[in-house]
PDB file of N, CA and C in Angstrom:
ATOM      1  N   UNK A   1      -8.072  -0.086  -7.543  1.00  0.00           N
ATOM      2  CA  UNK A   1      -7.256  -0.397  -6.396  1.00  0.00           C
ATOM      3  C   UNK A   1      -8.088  -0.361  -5.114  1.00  0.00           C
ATOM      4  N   UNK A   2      -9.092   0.487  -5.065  1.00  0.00           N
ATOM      5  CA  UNK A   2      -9.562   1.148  -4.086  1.00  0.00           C
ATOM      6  C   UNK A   2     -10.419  -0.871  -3.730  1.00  0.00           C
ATOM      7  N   UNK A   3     -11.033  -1.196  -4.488  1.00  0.00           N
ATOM      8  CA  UNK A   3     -12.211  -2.187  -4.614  1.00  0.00           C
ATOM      9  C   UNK A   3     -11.295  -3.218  -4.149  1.00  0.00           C
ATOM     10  N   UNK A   4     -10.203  -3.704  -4.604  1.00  0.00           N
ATOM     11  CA  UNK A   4      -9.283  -4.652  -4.071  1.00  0.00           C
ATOM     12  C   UNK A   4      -9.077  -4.505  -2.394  1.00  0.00           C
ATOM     13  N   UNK A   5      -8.482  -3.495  -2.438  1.00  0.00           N
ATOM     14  CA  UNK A   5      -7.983  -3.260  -0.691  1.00  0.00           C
ATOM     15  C   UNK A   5      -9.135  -2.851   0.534  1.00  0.00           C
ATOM     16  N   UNK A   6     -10.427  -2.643  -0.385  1.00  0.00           N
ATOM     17  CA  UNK A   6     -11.390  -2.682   0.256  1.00  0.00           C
ATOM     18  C   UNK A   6     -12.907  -3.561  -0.285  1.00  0.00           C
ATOM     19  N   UNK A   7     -13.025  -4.349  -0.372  1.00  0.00           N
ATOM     20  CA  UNK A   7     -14.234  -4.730  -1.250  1.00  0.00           C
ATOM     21  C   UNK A   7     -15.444  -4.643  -0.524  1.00  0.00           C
ATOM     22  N   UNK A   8     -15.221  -4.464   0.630  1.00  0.00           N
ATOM     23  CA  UNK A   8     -16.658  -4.457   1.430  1.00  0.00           C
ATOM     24  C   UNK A   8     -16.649  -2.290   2.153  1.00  0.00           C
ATOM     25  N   UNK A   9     -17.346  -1.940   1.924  1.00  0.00           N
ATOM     26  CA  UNK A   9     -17.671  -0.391   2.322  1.00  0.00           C
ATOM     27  C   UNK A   9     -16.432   0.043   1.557  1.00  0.00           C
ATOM     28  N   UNK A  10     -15.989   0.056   0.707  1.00  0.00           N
ATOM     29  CA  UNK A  10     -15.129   0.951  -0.374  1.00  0.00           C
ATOM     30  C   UNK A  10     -14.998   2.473  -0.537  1.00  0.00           C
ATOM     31  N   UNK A  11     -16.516   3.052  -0.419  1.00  0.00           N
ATOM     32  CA  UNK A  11     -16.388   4.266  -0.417  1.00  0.00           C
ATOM     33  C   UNK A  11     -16.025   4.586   0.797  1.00  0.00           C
ATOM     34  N   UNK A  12     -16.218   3.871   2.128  1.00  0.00           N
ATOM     35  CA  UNK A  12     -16.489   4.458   3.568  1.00  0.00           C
ATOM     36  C   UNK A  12     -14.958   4.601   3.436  1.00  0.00           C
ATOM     37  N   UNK A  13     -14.555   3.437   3.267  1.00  0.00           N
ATOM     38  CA  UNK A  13     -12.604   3.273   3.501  1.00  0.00           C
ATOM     39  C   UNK A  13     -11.867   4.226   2.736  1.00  0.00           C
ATOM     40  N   UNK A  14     -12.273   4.297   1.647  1.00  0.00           N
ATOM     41  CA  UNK A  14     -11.589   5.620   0.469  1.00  0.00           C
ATOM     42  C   UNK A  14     -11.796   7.011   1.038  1.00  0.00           C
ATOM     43  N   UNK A  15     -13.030   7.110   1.352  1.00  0.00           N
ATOM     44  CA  UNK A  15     -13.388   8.450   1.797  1.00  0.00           C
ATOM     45  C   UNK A  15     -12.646   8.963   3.517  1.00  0.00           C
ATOM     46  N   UNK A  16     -12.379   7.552   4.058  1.00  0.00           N
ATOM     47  CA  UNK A  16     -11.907   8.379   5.297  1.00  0.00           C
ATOM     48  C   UNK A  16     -10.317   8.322   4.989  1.00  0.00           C
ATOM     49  N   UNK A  17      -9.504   7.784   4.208  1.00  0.00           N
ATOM     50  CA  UNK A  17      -8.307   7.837   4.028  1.00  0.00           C
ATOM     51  C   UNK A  17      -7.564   9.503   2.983  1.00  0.00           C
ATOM     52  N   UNK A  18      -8.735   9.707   2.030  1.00  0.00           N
ATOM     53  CA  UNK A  18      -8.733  10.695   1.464  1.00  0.00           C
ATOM     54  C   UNK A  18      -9.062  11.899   2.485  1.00  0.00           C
ATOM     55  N   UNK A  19      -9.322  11.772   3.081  1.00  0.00           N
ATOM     56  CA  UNK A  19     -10.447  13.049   3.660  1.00  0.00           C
ATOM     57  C   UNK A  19     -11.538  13.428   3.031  1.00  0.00           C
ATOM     58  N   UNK A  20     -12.368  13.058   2.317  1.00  0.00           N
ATOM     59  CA  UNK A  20     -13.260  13.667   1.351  1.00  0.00           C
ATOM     60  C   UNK A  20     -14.691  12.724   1.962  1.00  0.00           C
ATOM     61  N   UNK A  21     -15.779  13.649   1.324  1.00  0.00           N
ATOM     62  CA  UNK A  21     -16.946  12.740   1.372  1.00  0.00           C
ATOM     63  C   UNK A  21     -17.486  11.500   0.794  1.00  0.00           C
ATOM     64  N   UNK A  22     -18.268  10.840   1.806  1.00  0.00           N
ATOM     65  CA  UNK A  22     -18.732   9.607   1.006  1.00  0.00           C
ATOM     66  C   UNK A  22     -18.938   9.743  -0.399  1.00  0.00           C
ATOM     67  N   UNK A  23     -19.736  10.784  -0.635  1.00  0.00           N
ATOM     68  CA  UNK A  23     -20.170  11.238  -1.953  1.00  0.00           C
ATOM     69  C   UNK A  23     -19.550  11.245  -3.105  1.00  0.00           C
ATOM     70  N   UNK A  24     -18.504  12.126  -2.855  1.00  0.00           N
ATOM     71  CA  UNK A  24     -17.128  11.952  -3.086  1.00  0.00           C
ATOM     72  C   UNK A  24     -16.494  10.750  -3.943  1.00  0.00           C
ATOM     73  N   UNK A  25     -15.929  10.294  -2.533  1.00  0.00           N
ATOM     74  CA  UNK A  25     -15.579   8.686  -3.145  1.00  0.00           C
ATOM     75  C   UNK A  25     -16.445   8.170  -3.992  1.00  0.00           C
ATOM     76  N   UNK A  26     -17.494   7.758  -4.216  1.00  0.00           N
ATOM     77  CA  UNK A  26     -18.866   7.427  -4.533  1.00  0.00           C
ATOM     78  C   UNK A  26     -18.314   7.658  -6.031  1.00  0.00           C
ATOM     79  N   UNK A  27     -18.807   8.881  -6.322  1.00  0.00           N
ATOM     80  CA  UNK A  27     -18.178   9.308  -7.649  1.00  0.00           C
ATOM     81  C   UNK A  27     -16.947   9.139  -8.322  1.00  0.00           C
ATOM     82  N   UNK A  28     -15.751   8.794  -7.403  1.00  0.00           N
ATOM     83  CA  UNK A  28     -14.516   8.832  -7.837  1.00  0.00           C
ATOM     84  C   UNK A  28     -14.931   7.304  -8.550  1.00  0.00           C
ATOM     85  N   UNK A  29     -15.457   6.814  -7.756  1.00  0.00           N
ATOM     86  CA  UNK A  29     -15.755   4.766  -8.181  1.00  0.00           C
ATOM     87  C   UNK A  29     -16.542   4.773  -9.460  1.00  0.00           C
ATOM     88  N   UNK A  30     -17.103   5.444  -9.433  1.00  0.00           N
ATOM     89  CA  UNK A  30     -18.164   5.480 -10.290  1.00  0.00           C
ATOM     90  C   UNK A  30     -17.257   5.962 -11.966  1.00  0.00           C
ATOM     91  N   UNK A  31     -16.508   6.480 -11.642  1.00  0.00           N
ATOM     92  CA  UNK A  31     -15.590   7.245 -12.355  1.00  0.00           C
ATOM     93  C   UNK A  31     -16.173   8.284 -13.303  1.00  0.00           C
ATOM     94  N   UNK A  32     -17.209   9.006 -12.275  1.00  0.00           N
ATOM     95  CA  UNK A  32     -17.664  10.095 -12.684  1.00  0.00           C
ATOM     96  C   UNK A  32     -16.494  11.950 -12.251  1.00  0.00           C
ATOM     97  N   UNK A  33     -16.109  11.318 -11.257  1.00  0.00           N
ATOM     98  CA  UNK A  33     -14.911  12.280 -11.075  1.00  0.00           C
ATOM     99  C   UNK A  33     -13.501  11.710 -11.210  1.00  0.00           C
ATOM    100  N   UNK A  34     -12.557  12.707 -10.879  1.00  0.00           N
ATOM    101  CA  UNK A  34     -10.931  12.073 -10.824  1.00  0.00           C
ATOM    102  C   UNK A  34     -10.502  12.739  -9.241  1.00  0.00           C
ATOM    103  N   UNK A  35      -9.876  12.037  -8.565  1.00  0.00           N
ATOM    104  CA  UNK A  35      -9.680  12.791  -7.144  1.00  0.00           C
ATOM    105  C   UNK A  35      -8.744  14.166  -7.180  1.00  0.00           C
ATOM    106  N   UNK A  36      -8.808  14.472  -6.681  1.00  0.00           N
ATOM    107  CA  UNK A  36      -7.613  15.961  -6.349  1.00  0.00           C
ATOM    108  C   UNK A  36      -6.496  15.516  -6.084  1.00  0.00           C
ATOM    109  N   UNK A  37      -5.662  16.494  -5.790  1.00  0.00           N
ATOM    110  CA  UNK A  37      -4.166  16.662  -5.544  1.00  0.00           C
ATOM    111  C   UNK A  37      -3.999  16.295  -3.967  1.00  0.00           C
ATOM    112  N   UNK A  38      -5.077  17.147  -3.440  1.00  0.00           N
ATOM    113  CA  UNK A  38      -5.251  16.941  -1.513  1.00  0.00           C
ATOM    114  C   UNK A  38      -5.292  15.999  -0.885  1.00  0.00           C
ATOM    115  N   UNK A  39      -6.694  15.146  -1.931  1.00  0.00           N
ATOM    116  CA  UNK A  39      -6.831  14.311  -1.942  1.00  0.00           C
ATOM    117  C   UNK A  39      -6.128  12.583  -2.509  1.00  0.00           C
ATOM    118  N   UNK A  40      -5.141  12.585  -3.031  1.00  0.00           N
ATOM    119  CA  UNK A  40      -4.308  12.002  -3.684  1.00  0.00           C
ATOM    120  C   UNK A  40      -3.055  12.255  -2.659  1.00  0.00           C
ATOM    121  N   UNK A  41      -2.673  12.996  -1.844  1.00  0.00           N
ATOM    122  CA  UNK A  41      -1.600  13.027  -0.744  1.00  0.00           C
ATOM    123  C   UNK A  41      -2.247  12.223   0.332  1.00  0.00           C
ATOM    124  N   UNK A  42      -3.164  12.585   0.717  1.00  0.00           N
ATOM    125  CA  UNK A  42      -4.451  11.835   1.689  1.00  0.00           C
ATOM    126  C   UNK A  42      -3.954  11.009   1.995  1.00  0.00           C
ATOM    127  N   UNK A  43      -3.996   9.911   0.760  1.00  0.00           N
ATOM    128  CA  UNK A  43      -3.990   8.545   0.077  1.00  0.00           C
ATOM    129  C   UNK A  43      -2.706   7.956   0.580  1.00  0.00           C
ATOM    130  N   UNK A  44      -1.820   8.811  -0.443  1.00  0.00           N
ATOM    131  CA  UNK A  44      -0.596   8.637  -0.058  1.00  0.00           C
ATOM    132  C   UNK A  44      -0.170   8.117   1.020  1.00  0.00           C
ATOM    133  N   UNK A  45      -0.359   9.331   1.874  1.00  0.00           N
ATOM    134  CA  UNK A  45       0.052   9.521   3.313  1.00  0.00           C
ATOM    135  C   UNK A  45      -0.631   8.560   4.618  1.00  0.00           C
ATOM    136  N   UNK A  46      -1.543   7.468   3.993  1.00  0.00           N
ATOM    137  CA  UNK A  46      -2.304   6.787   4.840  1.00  0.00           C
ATOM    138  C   UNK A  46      -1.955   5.394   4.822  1.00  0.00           C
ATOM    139  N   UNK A  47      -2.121   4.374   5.371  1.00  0.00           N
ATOM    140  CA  UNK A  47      -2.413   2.838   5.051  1.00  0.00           C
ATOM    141  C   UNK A  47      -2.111   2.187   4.068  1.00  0.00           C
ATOM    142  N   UNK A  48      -2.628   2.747   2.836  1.00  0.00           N
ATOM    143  CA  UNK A  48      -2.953   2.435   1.613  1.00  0.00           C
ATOM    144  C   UNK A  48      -1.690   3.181   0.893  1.00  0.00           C
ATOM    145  N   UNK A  49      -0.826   4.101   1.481  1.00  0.00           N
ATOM    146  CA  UNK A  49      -0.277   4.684   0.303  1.00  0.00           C
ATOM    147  C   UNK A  49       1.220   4.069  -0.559  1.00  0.00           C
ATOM    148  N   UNK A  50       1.592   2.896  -0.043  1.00  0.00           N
ATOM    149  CA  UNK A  50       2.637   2.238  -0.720  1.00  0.00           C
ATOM    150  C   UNK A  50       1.769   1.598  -1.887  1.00  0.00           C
ATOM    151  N   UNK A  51       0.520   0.724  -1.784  1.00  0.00           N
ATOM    152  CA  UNK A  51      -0.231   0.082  -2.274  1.00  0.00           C
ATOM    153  C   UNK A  51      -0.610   1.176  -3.736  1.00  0.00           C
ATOM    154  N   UNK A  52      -1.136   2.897  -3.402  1.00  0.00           N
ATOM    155  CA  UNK A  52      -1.345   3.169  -4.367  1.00  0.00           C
ATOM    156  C   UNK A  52      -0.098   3.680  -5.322  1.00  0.00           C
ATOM    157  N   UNK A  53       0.751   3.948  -4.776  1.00  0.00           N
ATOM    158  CA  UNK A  53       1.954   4.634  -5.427  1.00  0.00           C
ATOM    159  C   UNK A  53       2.638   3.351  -6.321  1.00  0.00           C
ATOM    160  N   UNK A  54       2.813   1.846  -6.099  1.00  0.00           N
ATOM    161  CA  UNK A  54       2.659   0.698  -6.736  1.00  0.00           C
ATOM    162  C   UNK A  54       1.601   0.999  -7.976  1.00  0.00           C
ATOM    163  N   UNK A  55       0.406   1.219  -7.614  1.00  0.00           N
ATOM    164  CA  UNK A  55      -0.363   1.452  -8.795  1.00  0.00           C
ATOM    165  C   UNK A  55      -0.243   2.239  -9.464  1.00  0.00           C
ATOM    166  N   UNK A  56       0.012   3.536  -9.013  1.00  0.00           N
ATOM    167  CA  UNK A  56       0.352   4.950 -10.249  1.00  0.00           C
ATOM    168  C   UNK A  56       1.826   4.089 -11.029  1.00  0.00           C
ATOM    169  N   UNK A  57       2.377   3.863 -10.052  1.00  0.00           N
ATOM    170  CA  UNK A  57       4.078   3.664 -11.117  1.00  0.00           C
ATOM    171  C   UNK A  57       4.240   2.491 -11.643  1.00  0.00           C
ATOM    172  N   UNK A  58       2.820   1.364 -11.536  1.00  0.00           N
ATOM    173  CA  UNK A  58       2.568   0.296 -12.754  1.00  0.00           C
ATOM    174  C   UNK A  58       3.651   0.458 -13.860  1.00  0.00           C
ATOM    175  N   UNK A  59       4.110  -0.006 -14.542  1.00  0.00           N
ATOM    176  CA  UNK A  59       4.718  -0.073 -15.791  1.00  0.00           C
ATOM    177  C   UNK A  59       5.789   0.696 -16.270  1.00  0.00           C
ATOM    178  N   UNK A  60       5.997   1.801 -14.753  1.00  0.00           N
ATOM    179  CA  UNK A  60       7.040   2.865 -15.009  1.00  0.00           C
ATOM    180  C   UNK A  60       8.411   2.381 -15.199  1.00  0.00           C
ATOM    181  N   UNK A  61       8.859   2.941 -16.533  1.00  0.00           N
ATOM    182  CA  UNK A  61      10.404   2.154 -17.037  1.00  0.00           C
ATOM    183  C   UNK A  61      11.455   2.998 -15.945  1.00  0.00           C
ATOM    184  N   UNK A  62      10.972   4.133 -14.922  1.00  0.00           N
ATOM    185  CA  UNK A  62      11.862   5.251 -14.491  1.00  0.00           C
ATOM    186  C   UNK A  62      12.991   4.233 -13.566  1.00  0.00           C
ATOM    187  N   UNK A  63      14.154   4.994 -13.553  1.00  0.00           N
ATOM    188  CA  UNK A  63      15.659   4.312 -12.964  1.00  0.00           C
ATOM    189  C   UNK A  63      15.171   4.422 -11.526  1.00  0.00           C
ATOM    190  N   UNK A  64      14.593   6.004 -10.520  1.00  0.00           N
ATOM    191  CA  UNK A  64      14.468   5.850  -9.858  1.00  0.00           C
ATOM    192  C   UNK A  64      13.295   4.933  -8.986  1.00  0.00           C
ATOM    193  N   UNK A  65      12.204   4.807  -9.558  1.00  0.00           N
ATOM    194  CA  UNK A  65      10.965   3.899  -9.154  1.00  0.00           C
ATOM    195  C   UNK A  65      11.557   2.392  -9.078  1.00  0.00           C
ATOM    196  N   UNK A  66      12.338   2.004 -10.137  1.00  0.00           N
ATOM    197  CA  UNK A  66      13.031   0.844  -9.914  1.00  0.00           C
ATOM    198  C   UNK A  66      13.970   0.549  -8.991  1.00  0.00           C
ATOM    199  N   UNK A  67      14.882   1.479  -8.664  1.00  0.00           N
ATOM    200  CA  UNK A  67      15.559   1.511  -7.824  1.00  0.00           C
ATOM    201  C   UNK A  67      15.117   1.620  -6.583  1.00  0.00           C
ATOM    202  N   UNK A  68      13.866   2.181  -6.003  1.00  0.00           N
ATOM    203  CA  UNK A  68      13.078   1.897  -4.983  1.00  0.00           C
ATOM    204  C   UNK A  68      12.585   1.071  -4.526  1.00  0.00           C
ATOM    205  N   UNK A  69      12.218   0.111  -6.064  1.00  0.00           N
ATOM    206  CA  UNK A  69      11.040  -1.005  -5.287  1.00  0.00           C
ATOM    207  C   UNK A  69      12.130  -2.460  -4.903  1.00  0.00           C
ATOM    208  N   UNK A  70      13.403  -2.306  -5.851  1.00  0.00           N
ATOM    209  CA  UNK A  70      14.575  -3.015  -5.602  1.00  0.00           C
ATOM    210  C   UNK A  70      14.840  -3.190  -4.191  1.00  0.00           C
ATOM    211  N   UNK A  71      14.662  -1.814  -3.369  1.00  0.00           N
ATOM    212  CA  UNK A  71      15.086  -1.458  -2.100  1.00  0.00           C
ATOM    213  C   UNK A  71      14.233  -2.030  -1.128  1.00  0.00           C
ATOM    214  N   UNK A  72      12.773  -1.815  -1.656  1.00  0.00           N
ATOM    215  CA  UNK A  72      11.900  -1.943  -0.857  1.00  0.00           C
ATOM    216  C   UNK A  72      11.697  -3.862  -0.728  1.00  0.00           C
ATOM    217  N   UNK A  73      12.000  -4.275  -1.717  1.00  0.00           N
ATOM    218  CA  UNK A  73      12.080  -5.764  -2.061  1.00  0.00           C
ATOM    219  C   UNK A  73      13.164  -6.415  -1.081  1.00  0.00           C
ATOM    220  N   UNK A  74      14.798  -5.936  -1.256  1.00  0.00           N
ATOM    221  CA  UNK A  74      15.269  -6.460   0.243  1.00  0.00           C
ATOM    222  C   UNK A  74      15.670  -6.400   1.502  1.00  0.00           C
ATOM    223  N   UNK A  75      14.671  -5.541   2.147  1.00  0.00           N
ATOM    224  CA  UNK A  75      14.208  -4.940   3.346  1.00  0.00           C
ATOM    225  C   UNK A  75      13.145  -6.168   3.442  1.00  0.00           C
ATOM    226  N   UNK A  76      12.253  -6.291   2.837  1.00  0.00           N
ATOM    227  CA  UNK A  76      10.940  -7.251   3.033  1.00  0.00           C
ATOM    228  C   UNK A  76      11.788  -8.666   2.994  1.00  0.00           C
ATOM    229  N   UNK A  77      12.375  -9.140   2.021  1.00  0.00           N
ATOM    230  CA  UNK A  77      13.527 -10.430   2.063  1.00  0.00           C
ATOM    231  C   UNK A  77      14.308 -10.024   3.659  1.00  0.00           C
ATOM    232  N   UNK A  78      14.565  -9.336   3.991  1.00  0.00           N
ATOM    233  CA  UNK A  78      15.785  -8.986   5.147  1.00  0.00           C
ATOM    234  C   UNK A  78      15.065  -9.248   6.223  1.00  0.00           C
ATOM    235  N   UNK A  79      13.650  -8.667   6.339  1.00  0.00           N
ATOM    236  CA  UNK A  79      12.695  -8.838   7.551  1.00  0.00           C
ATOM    237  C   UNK A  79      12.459 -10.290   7.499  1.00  0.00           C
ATOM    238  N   UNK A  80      12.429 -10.996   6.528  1.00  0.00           N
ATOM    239  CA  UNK A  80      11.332 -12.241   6.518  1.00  0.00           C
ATOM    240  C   UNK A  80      12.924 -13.109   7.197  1.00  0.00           C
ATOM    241  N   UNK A  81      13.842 -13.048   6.563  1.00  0.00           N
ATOM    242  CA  UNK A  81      15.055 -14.056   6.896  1.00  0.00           C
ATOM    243  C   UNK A  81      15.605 -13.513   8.183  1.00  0.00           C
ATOM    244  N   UNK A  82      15.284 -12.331   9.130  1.00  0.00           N
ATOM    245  CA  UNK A  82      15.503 -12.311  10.346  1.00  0.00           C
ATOM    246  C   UNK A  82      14.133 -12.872  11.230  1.00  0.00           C
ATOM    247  N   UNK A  83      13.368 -12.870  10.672  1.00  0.00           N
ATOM    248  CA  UNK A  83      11.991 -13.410  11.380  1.00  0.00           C
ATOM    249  C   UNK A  83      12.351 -15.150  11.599  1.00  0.00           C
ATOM    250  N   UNK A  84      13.209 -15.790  10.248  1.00  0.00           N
ATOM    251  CA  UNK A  84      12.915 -17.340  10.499  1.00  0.00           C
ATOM    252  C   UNK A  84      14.234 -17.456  11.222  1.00  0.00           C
ATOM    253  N   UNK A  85      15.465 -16.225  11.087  1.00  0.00           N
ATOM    254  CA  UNK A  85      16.572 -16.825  12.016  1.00  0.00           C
ATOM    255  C   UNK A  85      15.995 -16.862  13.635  1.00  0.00           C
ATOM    256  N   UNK A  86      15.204 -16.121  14.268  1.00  0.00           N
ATOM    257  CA  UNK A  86      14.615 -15.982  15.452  1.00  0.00           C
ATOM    258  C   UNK A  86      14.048 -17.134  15.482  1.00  0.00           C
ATOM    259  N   UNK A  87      13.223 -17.382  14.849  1.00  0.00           N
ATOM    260  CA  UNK A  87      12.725 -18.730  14.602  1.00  0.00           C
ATOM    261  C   UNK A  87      13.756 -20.148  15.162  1.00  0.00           C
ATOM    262  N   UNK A  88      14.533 -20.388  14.353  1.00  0.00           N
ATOM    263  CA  UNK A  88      15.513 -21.301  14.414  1.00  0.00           C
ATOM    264  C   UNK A  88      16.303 -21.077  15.908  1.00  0.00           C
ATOM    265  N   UNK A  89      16.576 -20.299  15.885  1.00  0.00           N
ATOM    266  CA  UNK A  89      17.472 -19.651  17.179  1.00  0.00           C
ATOM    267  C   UNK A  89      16.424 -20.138  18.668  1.00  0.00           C
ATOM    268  N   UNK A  90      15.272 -20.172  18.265  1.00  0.00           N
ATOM    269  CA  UNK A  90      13.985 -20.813  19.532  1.00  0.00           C
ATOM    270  C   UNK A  90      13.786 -22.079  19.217  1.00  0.00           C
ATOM    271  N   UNK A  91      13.955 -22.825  18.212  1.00  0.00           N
ATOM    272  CA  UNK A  91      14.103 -24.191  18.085  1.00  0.00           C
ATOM    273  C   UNK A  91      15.323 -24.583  18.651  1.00  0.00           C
ATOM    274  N   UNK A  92      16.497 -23.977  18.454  1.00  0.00           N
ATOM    275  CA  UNK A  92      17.732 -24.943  18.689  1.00  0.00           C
ATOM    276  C   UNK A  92      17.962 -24.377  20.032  1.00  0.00           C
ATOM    277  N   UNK A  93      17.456 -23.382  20.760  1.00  0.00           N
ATOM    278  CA  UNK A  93      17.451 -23.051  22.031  1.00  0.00           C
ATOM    279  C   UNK A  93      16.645 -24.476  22.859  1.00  0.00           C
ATOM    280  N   UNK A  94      15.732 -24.364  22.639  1.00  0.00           N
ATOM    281  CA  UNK A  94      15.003 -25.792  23.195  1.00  0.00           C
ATOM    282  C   UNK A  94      15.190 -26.797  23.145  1.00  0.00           C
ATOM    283  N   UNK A  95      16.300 -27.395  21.962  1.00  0.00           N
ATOM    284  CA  UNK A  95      16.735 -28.801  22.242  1.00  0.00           C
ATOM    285  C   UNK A  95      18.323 -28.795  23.648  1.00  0.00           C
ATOM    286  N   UNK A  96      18.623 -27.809  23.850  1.00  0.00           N
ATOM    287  CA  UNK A  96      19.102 -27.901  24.997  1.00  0.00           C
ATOM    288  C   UNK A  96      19.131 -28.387  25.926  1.00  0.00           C
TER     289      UNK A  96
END
């Protein structure tokens, strides 16, 4: 995930979102380590953390994860169809 959302300085971006050292990260990529718990809230709690929590709950059959991303799905539909009514609403304002 990390290589996707960052492909250029990966460790720099992982490591400052985690809190942890370059080094650190380095190894996590390498998949010579597994990150922490601290470090895994970090994550969470940053930029990136809808993106990774999508990835941990990959394939999860759970009622509630589904029921979240359901939620989270028409909020994003709700934003996009108030974005083009504004839209329209400045087109048909101008043929006035």
């Amino acid at each position: 995930m990390a290589r996707r959302l960052w492909p250029s300085k990966t460790a720099i971006n992982l490591s400052s979102r985690a809190e942890i050292s370059k080094r650190a990260a380095e190894l996590w990529l390498e998949g010579r380590t597994e990150p922490g718990a601290d470090a895994l809230v970090n994550l969470l709690r940053s930029d990136a953390g809808f993106d990774l929590l999508q990835s941990i709950m990959q394939g999860s059959g759970t009622k509630w994860w589904k029921e979240f991303e359901r939620g989270v799905h028409i909020a994003e539909l709700e934003q996009r169809q108030e974005y083009i009514r504004q839209q329209l609403d400045a087109l048909k304002g101008g043929m006035k």
